[in-house]
Protein backbone atom coordinates (compact mmCIF):
# COMPACT_ATOMS: atom_id res chain seq x y z
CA UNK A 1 -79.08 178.97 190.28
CA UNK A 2 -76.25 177.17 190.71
CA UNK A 3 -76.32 173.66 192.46
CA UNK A 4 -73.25 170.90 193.20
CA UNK A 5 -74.33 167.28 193.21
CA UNK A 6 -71.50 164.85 194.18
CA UNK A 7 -71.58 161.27 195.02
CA UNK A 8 -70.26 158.10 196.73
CA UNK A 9 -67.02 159.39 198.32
CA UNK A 10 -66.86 156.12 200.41
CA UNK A 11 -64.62 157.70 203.30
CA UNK A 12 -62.30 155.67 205.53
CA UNK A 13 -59.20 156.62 207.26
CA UNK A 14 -57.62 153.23 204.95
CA UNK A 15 -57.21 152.89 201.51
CA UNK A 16 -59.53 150.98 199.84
CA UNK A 17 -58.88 148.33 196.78
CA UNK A 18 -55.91 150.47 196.26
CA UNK A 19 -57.73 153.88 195.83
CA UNK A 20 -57.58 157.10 198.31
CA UNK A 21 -60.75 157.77 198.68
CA UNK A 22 -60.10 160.56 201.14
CA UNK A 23 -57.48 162.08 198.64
CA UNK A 24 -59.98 162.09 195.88
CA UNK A 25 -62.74 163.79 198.31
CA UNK A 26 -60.19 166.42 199.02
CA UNK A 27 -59.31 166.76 195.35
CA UNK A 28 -63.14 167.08 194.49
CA UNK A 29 -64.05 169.64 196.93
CA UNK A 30 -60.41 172.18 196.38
CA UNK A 31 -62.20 171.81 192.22
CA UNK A 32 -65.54 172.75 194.37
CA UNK A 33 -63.93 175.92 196.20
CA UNK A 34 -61.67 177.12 193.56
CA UNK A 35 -63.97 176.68 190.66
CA UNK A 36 -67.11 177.16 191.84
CA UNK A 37 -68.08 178.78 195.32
CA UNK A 38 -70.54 181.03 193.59
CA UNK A 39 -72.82 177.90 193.96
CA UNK A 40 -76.10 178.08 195.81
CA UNK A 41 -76.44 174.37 196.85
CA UNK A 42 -73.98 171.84 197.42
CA UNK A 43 -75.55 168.26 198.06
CA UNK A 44 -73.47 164.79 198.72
CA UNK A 45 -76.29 162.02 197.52
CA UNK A 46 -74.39 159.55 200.36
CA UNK A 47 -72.23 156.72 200.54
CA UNK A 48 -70.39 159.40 202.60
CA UNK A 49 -68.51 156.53 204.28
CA UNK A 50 -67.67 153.19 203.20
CA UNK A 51 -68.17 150.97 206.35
CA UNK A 52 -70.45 153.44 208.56
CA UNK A 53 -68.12 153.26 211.70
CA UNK A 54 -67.26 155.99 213.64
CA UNK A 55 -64.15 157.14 212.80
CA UNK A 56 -65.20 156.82 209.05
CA UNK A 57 -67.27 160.09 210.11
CA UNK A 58 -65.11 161.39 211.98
CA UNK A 59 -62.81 161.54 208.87
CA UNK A 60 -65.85 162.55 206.69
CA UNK A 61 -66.39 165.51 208.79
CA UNK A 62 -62.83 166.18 209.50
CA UNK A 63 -62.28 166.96 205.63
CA UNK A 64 -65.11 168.82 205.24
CA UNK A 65 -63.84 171.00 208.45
CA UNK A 66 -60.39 171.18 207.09
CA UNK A 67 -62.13 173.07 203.45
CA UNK A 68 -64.00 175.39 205.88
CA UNK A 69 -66.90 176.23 203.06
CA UNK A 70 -69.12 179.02 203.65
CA UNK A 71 -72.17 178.22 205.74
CA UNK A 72 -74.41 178.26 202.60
CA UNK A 73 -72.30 175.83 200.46
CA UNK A 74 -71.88 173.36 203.77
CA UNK A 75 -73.46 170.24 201.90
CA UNK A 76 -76.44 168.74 202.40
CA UNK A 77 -75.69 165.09 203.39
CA UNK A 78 -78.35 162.05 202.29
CA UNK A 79 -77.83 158.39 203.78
CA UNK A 80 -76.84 155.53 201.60
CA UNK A 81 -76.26 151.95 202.03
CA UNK A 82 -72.54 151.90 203.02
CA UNK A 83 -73.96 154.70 205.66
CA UNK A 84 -74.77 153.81 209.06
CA UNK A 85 -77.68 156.20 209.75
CA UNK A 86 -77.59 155.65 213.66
CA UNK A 87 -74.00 156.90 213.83
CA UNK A 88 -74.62 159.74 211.47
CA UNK A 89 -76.68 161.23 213.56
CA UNK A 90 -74.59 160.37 216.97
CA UNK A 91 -71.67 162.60 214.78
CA UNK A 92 -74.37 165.09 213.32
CA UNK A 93 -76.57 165.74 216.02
CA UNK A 94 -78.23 168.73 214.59
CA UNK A 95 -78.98 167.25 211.43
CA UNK A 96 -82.23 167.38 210.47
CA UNK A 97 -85.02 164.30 210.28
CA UNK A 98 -88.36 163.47 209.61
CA UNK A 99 -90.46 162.50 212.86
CA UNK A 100 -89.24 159.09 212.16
CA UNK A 101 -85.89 159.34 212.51
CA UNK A 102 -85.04 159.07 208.63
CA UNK A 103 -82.43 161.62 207.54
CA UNK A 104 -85.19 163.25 205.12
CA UNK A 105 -86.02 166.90 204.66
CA UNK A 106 -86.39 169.92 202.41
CA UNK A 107 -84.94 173.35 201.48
CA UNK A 108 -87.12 176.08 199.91
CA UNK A 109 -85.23 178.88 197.87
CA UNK A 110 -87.75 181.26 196.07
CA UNK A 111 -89.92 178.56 194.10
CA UNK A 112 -88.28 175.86 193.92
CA UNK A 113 -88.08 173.20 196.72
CA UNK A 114 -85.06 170.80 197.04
CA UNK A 115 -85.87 167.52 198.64
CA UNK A 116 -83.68 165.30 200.18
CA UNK A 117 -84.80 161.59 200.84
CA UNK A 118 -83.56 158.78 202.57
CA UNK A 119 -83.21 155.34 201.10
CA UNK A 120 -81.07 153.28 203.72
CA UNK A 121 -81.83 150.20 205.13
CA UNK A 122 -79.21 148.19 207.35
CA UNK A 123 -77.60 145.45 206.23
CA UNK A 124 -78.33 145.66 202.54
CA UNK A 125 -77.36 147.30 199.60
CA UNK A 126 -80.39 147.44 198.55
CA UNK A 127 -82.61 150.69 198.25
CA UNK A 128 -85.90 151.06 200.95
CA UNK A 129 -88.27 153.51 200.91
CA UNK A 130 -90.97 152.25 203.23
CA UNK A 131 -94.39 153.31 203.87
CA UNK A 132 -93.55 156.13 206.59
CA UNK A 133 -91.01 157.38 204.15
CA UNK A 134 -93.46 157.38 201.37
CA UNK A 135 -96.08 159.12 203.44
CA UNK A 136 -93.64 161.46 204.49
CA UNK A 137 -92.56 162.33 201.22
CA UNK A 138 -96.49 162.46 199.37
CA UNK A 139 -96.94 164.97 202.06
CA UNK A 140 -94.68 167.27 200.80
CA UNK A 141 -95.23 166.91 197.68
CA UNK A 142 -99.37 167.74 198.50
CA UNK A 143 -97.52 171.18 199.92
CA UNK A 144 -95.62 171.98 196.95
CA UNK A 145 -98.36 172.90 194.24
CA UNK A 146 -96.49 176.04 193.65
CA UNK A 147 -93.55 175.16 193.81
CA UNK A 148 -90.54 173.86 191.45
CA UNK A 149 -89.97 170.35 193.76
CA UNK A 150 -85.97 168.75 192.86
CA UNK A 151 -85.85 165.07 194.50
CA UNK A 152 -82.47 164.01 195.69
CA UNK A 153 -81.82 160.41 196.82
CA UNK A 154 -79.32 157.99 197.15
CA UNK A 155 -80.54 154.94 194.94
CA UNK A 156 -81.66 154.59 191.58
CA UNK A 157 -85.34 154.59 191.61
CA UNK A 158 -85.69 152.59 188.04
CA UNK A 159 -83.38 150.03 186.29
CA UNK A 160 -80.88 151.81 184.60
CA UNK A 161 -80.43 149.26 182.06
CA UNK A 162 -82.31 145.78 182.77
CA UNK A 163 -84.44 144.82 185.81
CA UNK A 164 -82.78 141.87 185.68
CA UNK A 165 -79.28 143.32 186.68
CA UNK A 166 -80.68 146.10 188.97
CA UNK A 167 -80.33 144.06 192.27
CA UNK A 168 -79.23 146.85 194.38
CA UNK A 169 -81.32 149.41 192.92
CA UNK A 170 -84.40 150.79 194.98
CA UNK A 171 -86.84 148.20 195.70
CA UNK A 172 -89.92 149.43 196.57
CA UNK A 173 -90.25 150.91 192.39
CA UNK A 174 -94.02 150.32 192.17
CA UNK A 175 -94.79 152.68 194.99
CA UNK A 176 -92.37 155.08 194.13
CA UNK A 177 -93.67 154.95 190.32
CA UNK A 178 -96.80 155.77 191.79
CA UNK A 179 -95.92 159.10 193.47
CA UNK A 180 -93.89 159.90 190.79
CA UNK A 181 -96.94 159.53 188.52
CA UNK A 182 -99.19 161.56 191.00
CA UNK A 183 -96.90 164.41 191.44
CA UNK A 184 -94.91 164.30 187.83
CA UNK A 185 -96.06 168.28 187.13
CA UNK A 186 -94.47 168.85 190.61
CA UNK A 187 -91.75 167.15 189.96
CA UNK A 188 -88.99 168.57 187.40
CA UNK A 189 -85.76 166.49 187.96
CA UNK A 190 -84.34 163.67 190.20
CA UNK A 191 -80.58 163.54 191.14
CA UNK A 192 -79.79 160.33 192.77
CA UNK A 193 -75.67 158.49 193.37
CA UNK A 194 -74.87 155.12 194.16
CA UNK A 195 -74.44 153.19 190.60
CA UNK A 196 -70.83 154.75 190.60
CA UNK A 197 -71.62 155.64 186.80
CA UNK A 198 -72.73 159.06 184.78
CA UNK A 199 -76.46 158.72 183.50
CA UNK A 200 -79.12 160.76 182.50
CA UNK A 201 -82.58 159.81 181.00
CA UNK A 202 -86.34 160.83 181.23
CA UNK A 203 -88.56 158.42 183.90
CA UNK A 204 -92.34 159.48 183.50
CA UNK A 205 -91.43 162.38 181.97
CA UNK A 206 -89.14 163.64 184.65
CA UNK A 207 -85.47 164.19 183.69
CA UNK A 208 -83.49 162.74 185.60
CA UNK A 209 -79.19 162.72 186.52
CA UNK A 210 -76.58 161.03 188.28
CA UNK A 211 -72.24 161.70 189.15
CA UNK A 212 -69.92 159.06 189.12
CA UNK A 213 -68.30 158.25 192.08
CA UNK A 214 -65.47 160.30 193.10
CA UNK A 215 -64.36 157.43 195.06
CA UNK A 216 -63.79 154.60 192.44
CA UNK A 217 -66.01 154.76 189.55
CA UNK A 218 -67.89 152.07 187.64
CA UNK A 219 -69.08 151.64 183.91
CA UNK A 220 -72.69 150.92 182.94
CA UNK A 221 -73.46 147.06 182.88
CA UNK A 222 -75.42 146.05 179.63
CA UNK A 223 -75.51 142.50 180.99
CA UNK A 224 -78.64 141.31 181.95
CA UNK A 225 -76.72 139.42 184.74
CA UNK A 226 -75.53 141.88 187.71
CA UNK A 227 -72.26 142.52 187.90
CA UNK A 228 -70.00 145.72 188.51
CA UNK A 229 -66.89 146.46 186.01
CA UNK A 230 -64.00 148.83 186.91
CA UNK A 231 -62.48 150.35 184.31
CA UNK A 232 -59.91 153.43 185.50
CA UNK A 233 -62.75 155.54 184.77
CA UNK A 234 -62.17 159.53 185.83
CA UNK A 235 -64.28 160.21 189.18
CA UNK A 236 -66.65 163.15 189.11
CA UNK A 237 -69.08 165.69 190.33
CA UNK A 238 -72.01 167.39 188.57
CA UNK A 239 -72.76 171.32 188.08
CA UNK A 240 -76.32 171.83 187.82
CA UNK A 241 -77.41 175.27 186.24
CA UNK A 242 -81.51 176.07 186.75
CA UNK A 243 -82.88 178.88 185.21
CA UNK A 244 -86.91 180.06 184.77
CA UNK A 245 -86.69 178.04 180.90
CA UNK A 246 -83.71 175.31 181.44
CA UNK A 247 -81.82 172.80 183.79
CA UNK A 248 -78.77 171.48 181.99
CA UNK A 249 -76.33 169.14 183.79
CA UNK A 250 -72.43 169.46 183.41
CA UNK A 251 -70.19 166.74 184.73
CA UNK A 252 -66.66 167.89 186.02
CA UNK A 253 -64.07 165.47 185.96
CA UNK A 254 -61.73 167.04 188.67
CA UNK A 255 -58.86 165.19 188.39
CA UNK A 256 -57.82 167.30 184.84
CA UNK A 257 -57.06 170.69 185.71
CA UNK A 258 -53.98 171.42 183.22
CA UNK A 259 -56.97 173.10 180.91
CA UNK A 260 -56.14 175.23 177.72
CA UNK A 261 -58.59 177.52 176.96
CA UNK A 262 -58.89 179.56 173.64
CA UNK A 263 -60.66 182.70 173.87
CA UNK A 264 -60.47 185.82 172.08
């Protein structure tokens, strides 16, 4: 199986801090279709838009229209904290939710079970994952004893390098620790966005991965002071290969596509 995880495209008809960010979506997603439409999944951890107004969907959707994908490579769309979840789902009224109105839900192909959680709150950067999410989410997780579960979400759920710099990371950690711990046989990787930086790791014993931003990406802070660094860093997207004995992560970095190749 063959899965697409791209992050943070921060859409707005403007360009921001002198970066297209629509160019860069569109650049992301032609490397997408002409590389790799034999994908099963294709999932956008949020950030979809950078100021969560209207017309910033209306372009997000706009560029996705103007790609025309396949129905089953359309991409599953996850809130983040530049996302205004109200007007997300005035644009995307068919979008799926939880009886709560959070933008969560879940995708079954054979045995393995791809869920997609939502950890927006208004007015802060900060990640939120509050009770009716959690029940939500330990619900599914009670339904999914034979099944391979994938958790997709939008903020980090654990400091990626100090707790002292991870100020924007998700904030309810204890609780999510806690399913994490209950469920970690369940469990076999989670993909999450929004630190603009490529990382992988092990949390509990789960593996876990994340994309740049194809927007503007960032470099991992070793401070124990927050603080974001830009650095020209190449944007990219990850290409996620799951078979019955492996998952291994691939990070394309779209922007190079003059590629020599030596074969036989």
């Amino acid at each position: 199986m063959k899965i697409i995880h791209l992050s943070d495209p921060h859409i707005e008809p403007e360009i921001l801090f002198d970066i297209d960010s629509s160019e860069r979506f569109k650049l992301a997603l032609n490397h997408i279709k002409s590389n790799h439409k034999d994908a099963d999944l294709f999932i956008i951890t949020g950030d979809l838009t950078h100021f969560g107004k209207e017309r910033s969907y209306e372009k997000f959707d706009l560029i996705l229209n103007e790609f025309n994908f396949p129905r089953y490579l359309y991409p599953k769309l996850l809130m983040g904290n530049h996302d205004n979840r109200n007007i997300f789902k005035k644009k995307f009224t068919n979008y799926p939710t939880d009886k709560n109105g959070f933008i969560q839900y879940f995708e079954d192909r054979t045995n393995n079970r791809f869920v997609f959680l939502d950890t927006n709150q208004a007015d802060t950067d900060q990640g939120h994952f509050c009770n009716q999410r959690q029940k939500w989410l330990i619900d599914i997780l009670k339904e999914s004893d034979d099944k391979s579960v994938y958790l997709f979400m939008h903020h980090n759920p654990l400091p990626l390098t100090y707790l002292s710099n991870d100020q924007i990371g998700l904030q309810q950690r204890k609780e999510f620790k806690s399913i994490l711990n209950n469920f970690k046989k369940t469990i076999k990787h989670i993909f999450f966005g929004h630190q603009h930086i490529t990382v992988s790791g092990n949390y509990l014993g789960i593996p876990f991965s994340s994309p740049r931003s194809t927007w503007s990406p960032l470099v991992p802070n070793f401070s124990k002071k927050y603080r974001l660094g830009i650095a020209n860093t190449d944007p990219n997207y990850n290409v996620i290969l799951i078979k019955e004995d492996s998952l291994v992560v691939h990070s394309e970095d779209f922007l190079k596509t003059n590629i020599n190749w030596f074969e036989n």
